[in-house]
PDB file of N, CA and C in Angstrom:
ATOM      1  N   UNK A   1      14.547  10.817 -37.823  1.00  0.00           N
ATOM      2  CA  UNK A   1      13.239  10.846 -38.439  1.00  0.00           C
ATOM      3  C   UNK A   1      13.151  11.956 -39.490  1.00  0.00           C
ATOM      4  N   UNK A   2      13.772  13.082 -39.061  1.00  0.00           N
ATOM      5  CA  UNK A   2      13.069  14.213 -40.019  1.00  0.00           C
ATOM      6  C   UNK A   2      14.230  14.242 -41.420  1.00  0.00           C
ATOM      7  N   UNK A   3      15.464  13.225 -41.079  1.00  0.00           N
ATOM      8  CA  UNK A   3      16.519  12.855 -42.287  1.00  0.00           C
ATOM      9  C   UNK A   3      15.965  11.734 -43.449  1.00  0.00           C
ATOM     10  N   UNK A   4      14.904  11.259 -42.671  1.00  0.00           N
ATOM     11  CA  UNK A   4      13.919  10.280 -43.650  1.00  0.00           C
ATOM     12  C   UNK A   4      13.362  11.111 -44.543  1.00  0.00           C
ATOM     13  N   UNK A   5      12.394  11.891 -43.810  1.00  0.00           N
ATOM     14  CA  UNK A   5      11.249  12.672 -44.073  1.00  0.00           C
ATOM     15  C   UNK A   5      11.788  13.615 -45.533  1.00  0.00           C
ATOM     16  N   UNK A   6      13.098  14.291 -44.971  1.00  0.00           N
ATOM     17  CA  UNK A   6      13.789  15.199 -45.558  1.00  0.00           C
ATOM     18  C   UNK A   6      13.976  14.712 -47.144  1.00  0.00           C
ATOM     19  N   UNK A   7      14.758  13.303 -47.372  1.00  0.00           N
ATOM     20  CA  UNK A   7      15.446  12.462 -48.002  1.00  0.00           C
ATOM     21  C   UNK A   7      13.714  12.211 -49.030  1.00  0.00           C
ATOM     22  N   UNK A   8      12.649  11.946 -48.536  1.00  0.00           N
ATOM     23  CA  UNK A   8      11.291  11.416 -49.310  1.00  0.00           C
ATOM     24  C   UNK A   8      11.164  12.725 -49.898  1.00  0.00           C
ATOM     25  N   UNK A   9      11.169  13.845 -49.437  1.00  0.00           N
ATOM     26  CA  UNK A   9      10.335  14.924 -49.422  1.00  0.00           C
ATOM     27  C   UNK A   9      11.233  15.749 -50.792  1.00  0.00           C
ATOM     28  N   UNK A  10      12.790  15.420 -50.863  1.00  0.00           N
ATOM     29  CA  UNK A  10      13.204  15.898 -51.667  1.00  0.00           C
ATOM     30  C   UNK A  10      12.990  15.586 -53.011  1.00  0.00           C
ATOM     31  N   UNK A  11      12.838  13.645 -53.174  1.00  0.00           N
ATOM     32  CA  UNK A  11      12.613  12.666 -54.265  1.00  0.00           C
ATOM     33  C   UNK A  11      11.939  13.159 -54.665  1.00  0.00           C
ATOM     34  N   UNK A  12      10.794  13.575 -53.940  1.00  0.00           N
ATOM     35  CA  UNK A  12       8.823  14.167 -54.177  1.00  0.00           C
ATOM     36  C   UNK A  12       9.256  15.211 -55.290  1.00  0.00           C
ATOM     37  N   UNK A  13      10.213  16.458 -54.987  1.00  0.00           N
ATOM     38  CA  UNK A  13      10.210  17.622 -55.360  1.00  0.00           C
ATOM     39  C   UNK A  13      10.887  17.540 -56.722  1.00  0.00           C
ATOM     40  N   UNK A  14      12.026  16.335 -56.947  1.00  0.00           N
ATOM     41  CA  UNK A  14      12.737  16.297 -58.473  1.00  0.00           C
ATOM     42  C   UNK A  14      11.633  15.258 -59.312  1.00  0.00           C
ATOM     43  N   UNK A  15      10.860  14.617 -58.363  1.00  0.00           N
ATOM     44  CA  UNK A  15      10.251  13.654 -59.667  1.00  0.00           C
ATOM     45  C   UNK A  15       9.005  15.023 -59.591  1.00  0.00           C
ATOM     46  N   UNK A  16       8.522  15.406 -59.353  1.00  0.00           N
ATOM     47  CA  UNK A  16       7.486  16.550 -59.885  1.00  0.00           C
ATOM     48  C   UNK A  16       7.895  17.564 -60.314  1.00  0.00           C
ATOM     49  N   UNK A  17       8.904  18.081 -60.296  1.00  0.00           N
ATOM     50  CA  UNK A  17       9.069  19.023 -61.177  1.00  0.00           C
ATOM     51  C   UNK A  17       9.344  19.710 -62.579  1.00  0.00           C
ATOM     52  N   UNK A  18       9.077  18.500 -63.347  1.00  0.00           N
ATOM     53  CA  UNK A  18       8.743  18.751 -64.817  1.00  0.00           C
ATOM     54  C   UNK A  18       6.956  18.412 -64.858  1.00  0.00           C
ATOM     55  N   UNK A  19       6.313  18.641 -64.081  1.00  0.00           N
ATOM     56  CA  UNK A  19       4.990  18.179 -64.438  1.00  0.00           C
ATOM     57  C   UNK A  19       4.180  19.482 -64.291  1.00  0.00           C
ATOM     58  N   UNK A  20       4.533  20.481 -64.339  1.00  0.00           N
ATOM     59  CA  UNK A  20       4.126  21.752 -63.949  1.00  0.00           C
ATOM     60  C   UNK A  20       3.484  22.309 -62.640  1.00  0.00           C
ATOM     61  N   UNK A  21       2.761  22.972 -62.391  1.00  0.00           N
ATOM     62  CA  UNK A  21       2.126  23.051 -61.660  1.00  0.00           C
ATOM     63  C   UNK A  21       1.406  22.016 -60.833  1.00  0.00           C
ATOM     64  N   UNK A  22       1.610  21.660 -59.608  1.00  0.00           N
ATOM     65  CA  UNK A  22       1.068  20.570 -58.998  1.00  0.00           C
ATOM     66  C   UNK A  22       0.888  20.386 -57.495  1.00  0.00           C
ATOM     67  N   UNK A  23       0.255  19.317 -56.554  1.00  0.00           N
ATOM     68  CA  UNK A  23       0.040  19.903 -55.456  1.00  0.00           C
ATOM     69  C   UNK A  23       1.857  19.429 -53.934  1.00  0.00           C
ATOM     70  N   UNK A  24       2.902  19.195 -54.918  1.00  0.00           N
ATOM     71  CA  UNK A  24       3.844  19.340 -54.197  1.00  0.00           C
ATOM     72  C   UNK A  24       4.475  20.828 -54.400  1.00  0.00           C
ATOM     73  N   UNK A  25       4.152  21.224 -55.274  1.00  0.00           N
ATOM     74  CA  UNK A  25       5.171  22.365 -55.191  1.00  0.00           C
ATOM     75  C   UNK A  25       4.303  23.465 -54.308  1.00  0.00           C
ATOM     76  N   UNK A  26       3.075  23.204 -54.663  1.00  0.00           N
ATOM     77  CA  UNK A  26       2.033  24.257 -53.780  1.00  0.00           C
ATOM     78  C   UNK A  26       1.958  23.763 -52.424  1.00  0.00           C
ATOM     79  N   UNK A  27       2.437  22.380 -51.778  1.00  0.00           N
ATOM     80  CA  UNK A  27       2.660  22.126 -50.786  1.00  0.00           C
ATOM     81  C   UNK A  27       3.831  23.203 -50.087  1.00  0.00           C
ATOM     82  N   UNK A  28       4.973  22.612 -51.151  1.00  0.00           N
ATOM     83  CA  UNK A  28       6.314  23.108 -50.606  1.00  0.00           C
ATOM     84  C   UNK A  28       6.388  25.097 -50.399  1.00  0.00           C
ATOM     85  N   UNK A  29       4.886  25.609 -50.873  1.00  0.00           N
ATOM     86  CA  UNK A  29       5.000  27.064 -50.786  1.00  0.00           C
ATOM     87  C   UNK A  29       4.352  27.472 -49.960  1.00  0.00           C
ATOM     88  N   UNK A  30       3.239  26.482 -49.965  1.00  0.00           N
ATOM     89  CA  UNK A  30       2.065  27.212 -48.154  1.00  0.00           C
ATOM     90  C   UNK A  30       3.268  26.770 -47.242  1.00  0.00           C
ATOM     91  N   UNK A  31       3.933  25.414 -47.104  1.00  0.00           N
ATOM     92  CA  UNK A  31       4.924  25.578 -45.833  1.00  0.00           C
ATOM     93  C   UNK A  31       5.990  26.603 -45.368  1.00  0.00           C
ATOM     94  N   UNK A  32       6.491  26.753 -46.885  1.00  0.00           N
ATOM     95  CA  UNK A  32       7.379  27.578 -46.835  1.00  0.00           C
ATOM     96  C   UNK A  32       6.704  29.218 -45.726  1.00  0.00           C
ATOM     97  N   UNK A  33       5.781  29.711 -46.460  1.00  0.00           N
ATOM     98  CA  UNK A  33       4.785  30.919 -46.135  1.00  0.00           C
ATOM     99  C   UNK A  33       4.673  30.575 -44.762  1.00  0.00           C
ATOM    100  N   UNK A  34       3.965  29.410 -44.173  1.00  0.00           N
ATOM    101  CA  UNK A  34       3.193  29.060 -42.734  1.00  0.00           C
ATOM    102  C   UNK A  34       4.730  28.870 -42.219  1.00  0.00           C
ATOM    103  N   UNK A  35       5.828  28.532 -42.550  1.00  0.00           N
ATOM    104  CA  UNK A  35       6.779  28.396 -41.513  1.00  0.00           C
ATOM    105  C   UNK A  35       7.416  29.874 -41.311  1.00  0.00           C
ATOM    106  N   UNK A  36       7.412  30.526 -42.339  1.00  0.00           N
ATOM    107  CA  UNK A  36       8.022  31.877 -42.735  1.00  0.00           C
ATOM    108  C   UNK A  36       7.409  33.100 -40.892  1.00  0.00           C
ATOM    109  N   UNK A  37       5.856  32.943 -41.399  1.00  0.00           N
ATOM    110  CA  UNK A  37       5.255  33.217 -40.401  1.00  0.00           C
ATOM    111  C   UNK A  37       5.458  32.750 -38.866  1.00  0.00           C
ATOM    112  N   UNK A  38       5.560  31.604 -38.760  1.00  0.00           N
ATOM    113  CA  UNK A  38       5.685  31.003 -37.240  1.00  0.00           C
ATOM    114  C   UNK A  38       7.484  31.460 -37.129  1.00  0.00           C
ATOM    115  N   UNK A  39       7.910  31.494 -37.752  1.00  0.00           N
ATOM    116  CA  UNK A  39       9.491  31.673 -37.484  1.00  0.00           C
ATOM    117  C   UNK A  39       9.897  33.096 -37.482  1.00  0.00           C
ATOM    118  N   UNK A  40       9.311  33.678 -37.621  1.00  0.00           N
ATOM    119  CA  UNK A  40       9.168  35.065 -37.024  1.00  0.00           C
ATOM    120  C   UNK A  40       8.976  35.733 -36.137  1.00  0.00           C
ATOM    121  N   UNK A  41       7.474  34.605 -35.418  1.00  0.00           N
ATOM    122  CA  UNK A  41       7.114  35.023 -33.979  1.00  0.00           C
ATOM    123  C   UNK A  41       8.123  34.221 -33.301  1.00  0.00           C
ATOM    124  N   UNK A  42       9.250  33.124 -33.382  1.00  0.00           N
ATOM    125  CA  UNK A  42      10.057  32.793 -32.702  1.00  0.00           C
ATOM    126  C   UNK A  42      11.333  33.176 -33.067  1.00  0.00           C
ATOM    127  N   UNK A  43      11.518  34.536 -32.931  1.00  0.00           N
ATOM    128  CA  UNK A  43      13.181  35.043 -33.078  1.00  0.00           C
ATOM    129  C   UNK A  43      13.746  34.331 -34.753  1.00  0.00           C
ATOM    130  N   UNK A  44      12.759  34.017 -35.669  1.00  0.00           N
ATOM    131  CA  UNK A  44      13.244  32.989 -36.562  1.00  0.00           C
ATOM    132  C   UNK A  44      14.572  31.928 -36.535  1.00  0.00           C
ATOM    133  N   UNK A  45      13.766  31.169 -36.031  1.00  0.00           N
ATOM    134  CA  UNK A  45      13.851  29.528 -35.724  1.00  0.00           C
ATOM    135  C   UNK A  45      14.072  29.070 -36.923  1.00  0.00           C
ATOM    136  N   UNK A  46      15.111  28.626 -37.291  1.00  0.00           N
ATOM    137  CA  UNK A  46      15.533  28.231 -38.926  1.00  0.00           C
ATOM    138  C   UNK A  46      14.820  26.580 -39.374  1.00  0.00           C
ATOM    139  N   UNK A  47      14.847  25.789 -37.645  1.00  0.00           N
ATOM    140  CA  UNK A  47      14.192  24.584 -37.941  1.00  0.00           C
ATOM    141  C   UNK A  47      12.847  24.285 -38.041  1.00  0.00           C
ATOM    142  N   UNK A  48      12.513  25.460 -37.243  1.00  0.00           N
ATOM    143  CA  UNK A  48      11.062  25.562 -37.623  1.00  0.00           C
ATOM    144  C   UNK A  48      10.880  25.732 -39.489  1.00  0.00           C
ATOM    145  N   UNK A  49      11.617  26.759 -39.650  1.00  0.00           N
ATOM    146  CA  UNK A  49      10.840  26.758 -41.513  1.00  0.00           C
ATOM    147  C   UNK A  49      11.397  26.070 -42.106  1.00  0.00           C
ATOM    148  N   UNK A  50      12.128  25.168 -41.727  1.00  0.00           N
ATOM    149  CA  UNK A  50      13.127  23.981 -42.182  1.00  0.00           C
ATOM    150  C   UNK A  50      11.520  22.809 -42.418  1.00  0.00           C
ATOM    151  N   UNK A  51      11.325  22.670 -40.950  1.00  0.00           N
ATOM    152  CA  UNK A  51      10.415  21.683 -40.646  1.00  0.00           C
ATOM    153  C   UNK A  51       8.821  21.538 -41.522  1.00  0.00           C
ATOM    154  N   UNK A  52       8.815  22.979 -41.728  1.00  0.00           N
ATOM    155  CA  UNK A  52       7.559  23.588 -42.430  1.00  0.00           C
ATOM    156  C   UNK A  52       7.128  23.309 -43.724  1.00  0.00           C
ATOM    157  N   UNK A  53       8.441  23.675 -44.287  1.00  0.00           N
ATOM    158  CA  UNK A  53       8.296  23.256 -45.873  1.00  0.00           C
ATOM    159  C   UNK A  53       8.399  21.780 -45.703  1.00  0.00           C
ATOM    160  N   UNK A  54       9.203  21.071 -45.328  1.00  0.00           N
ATOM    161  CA  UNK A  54       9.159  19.735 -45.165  1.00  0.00           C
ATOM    162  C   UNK A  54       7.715  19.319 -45.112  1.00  0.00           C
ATOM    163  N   UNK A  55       6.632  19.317 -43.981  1.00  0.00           N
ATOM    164  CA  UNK A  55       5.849  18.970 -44.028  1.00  0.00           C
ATOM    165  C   UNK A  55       5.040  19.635 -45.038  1.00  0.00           C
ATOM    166  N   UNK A  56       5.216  20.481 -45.688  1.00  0.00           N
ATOM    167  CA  UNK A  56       4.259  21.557 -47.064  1.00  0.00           C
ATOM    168  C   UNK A  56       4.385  20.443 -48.038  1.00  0.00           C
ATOM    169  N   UNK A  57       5.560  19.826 -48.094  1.00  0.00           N
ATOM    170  CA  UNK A  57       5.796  19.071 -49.436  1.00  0.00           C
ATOM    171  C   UNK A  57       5.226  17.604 -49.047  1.00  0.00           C
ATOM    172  N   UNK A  58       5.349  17.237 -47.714  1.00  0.00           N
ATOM    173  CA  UNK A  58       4.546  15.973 -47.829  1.00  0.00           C
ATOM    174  C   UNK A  58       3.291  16.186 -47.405  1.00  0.00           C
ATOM    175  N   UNK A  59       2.767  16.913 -47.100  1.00  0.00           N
ATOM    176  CA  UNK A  59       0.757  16.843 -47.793  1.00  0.00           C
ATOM    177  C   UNK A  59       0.791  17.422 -48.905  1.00  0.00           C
ATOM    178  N   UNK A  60       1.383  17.807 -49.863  1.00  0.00           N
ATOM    179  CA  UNK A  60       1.591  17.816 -50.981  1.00  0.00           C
ATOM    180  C   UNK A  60       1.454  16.873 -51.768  1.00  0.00           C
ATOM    181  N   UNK A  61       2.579  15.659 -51.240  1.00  0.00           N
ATOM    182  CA  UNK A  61       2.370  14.730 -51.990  1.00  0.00           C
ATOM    183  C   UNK A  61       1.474  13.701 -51.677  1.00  0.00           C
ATOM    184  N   UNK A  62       0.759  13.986 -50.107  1.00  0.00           N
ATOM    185  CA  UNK A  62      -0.307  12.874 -50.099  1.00  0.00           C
ATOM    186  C   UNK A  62      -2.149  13.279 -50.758  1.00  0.00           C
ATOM    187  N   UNK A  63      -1.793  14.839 -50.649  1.00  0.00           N
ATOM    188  CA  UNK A  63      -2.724  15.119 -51.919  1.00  0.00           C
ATOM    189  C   UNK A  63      -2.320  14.949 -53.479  1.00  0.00           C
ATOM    190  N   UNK A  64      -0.971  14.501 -53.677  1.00  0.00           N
ATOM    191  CA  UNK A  64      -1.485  14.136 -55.552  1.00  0.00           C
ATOM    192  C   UNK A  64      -1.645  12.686 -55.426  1.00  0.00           C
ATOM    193  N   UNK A  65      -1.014  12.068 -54.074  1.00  0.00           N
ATOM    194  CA  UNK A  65      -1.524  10.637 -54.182  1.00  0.00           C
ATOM    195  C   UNK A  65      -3.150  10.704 -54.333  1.00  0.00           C
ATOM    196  N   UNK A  66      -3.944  10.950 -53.671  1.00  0.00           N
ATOM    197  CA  UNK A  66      -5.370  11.060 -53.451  1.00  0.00           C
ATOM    198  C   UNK A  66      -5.873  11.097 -55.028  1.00  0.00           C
ATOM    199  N   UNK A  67      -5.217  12.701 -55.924  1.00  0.00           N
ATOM    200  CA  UNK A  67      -5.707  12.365 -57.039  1.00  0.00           C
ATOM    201  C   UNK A  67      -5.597  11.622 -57.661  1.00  0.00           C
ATOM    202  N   UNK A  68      -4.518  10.718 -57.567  1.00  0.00           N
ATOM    203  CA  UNK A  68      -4.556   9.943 -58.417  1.00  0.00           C
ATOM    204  C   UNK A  68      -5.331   8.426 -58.245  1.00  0.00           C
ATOM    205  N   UNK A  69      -5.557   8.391 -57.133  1.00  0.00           N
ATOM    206  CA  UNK A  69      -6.174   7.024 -56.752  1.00  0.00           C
ATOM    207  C   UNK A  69      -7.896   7.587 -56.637  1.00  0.00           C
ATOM    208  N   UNK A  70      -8.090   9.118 -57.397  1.00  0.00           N
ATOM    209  CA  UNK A  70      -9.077   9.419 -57.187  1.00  0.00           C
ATOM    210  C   UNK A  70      -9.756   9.072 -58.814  1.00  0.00           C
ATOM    211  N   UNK A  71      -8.586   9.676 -59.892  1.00  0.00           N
ATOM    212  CA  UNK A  71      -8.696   8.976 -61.108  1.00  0.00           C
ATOM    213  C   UNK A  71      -8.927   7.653 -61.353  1.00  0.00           C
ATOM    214  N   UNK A  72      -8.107   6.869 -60.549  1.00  0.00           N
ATOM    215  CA  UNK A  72      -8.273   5.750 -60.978  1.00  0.00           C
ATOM    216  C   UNK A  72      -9.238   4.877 -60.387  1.00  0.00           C
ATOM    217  N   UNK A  73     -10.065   5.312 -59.591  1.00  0.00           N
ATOM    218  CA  UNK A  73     -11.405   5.081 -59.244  1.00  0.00           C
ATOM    219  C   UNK A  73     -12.523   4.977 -60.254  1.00  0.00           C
ATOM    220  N   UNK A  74     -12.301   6.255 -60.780  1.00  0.00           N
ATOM    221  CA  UNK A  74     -13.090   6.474 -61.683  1.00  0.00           C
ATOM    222  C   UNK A  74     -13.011   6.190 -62.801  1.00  0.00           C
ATOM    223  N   UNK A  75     -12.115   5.850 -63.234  1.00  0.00           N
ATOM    224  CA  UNK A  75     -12.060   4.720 -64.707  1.00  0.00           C
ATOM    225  C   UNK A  75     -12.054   3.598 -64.557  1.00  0.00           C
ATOM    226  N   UNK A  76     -12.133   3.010 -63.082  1.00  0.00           N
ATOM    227  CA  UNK A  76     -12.560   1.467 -62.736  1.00  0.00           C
ATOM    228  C   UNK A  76     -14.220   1.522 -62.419  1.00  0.00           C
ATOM    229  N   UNK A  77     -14.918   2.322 -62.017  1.00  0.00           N
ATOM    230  CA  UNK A  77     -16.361   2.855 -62.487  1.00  0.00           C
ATOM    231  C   UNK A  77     -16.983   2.775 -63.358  1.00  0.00           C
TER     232      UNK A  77
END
């Protein structure tokens, strides 16, 4: 499962990264940070901040999905 996850999560990170600033990469940095933290209080657990950023980058990308189906709401309005 998390070789799926891993494999989506990376696609996410090369197709956004010529678009500047956006909400995968700010995904991929609160996880990074929130796993940084939890993997500390566990002897740092490498899969934990493994796991972290992983999930940072996919609500990342299900918040730029949102914007965009938030745009396109609104020009069908």
């Amino acid at each position: 499962m998390w070789k799926i996850l891993t494999i989506i999560a990376f696609i996410s990170l090369i197709a956004s990264f010529f678009r500047g600033k956006n909400a995968v990469w700010g995904g991929a940095t609160i996880g990074l940070i929130i796993g940084t933290i939890v993997a500390v209080f566990q002897k740092f657990n490498w899969p934990v901040l493994y796991k972290a950023i992983i999930i940072g980058i996919l609500v990342g990308v299900i918040a730029d999905i949102f914007g965009l189906l938030s745009d396109f709401l609104k020009k069908k309005s």
